[in-house]
Protein backbone atom coordinates (compact mmCIF):
# COMPACT_ATOMS: atom_id res chain seq x y z
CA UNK A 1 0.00 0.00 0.00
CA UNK A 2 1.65 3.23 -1.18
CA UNK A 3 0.33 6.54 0.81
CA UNK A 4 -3.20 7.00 0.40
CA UNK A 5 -5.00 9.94 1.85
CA UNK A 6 -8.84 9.16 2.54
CA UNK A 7 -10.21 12.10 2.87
CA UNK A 8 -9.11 16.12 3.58
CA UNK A 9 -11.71 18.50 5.01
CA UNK A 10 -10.65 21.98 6.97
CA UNK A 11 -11.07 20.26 10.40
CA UNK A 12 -9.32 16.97 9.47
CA UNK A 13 -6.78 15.12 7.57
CA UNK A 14 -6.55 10.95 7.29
CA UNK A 15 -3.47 9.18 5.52
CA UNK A 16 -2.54 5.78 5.59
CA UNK A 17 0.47 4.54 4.69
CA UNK A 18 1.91 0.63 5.14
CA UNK A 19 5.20 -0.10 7.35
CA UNK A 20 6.56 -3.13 7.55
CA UNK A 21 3.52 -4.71 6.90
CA UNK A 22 1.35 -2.39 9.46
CA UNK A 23 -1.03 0.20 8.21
CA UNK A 24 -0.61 3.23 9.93
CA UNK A 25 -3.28 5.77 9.98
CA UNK A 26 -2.39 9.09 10.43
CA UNK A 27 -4.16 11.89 11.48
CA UNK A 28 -4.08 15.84 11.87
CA UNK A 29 -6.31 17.99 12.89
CA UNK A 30 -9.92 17.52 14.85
CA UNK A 31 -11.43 14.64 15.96
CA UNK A 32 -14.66 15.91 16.83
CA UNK A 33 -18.64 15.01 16.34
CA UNK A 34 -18.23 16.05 12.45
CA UNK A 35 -14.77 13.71 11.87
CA UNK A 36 -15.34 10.79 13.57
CA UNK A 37 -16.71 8.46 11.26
CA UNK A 38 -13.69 9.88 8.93
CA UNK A 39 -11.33 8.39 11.58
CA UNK A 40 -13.51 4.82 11.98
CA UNK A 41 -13.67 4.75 7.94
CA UNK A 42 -9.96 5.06 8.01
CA UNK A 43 -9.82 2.20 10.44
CA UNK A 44 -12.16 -0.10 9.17
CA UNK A 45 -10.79 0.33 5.37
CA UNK A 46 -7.20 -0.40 7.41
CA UNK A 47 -8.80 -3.48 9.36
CA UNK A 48 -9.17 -5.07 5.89
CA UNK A 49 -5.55 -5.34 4.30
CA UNK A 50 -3.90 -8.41 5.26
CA UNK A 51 -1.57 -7.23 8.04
CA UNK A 52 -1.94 -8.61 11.90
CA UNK A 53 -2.57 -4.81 13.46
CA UNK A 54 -3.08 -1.43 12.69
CA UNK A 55 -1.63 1.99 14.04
CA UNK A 56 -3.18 5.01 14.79
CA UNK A 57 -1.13 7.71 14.64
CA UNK A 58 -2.94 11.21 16.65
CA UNK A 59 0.07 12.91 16.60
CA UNK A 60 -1.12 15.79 14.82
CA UNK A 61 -4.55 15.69 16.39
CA UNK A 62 -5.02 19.46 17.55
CA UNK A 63 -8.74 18.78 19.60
CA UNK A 64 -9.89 15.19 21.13
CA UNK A 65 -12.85 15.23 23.61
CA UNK A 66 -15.67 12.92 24.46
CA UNK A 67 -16.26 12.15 20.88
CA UNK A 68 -12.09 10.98 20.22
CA UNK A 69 -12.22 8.97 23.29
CA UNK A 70 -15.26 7.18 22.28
CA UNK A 71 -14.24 7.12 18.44
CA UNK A 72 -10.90 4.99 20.18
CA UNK A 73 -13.22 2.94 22.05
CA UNK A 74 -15.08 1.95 18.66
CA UNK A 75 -11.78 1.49 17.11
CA UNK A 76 -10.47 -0.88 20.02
CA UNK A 77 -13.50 -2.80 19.39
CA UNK A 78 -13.35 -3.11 15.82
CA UNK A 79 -10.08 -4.60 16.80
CA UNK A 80 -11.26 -7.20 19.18
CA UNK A 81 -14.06 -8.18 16.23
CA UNK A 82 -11.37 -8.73 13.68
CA UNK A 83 -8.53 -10.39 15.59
CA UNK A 84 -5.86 -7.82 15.07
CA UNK A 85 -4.07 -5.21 17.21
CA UNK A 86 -4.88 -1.65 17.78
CA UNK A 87 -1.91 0.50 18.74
CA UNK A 88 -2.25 4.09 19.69
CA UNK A 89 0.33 7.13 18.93
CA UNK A 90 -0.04 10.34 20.71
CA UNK A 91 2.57 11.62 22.86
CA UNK A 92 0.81 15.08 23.38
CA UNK A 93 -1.11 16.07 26.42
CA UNK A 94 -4.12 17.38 24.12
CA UNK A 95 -5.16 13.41 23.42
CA UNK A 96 -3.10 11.57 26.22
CA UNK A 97 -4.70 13.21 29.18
CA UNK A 98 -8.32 12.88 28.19
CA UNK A 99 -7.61 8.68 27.69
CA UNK A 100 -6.21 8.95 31.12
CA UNK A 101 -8.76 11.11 33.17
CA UNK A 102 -11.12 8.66 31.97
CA UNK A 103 -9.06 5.12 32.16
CA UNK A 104 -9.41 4.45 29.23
CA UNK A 105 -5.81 4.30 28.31
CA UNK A 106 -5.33 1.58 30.60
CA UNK A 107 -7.84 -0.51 27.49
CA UNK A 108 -5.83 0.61 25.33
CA UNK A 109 -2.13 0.55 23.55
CA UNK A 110 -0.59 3.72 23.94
CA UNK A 111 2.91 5.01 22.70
CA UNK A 112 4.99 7.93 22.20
CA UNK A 113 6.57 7.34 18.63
CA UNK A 114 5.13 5.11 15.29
CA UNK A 115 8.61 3.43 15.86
CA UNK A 116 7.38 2.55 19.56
CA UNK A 117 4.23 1.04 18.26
CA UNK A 118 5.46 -1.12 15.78
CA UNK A 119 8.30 -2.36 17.61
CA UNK A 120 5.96 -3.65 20.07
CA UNK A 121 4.26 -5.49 17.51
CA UNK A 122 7.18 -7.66 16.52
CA UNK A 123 7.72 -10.65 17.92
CA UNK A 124 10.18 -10.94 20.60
CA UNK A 125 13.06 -13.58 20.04
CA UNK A 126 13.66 -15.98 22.34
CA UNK A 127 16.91 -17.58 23.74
């Protein structure tokens, strides 16, 4: 999968792009009542290539309230129904805080970095 931007609207931005065999969705701007379904489109359309997990990148996610943490919670699901992993970027307060006030980052994978995230996805060797 080369870089493929799903859709571009003043308030938000979605891209996906494939590393290592991981789909990482990123996006910029709001997650909000009017973007949401942008961001679960993303996810589901990401949920169907072939690879074992999927990243969400909210680095560049300016506003998150009530309607990002439950967009996440969808997302986690979505997860759960398909078998594969659901890891969360966002290093910033703006996104972090909110999953944490409201425990929902103990549910889910959260990481600073993309390179974090997928790391944690590959297997670990053993001696």
């Amino acid at each position: 999968m080369n870089e493929e931007q799903f859709k571009e609207s003043p308030l938000l931005t979605v891209r996906a792009t494939e590393v290592a065999g991981v789909v990482v969705i990123a996006v910029e701007g709001e997650i909000d009542v009017d973007t949401a379904d942008e961001v679960l489109d993303a996810v589901r359309l990401g949920f169907g290539s072939a690879g074992p997990a999927l990243v969400a990148d909210l680095t560049q996610v300016s506003f998150f309230g009530s309607t990002g943490i439950s967009t996440l919670i969808s997302a986690h699901e979505l997860a759960d129904e398909q078998g594969k992993k659901l890891h969360i970027v966002a290093p910033q307060r703006a996104v972090k805080r909110p999953l944490q006030v409201t425990g929902v980052a103990d549910v889910l994978a959260l990481y600073d970095t993309v390179d974090e995230a997928l790391s944690a996805l590959k297997p670990v060797p053993s001696e």
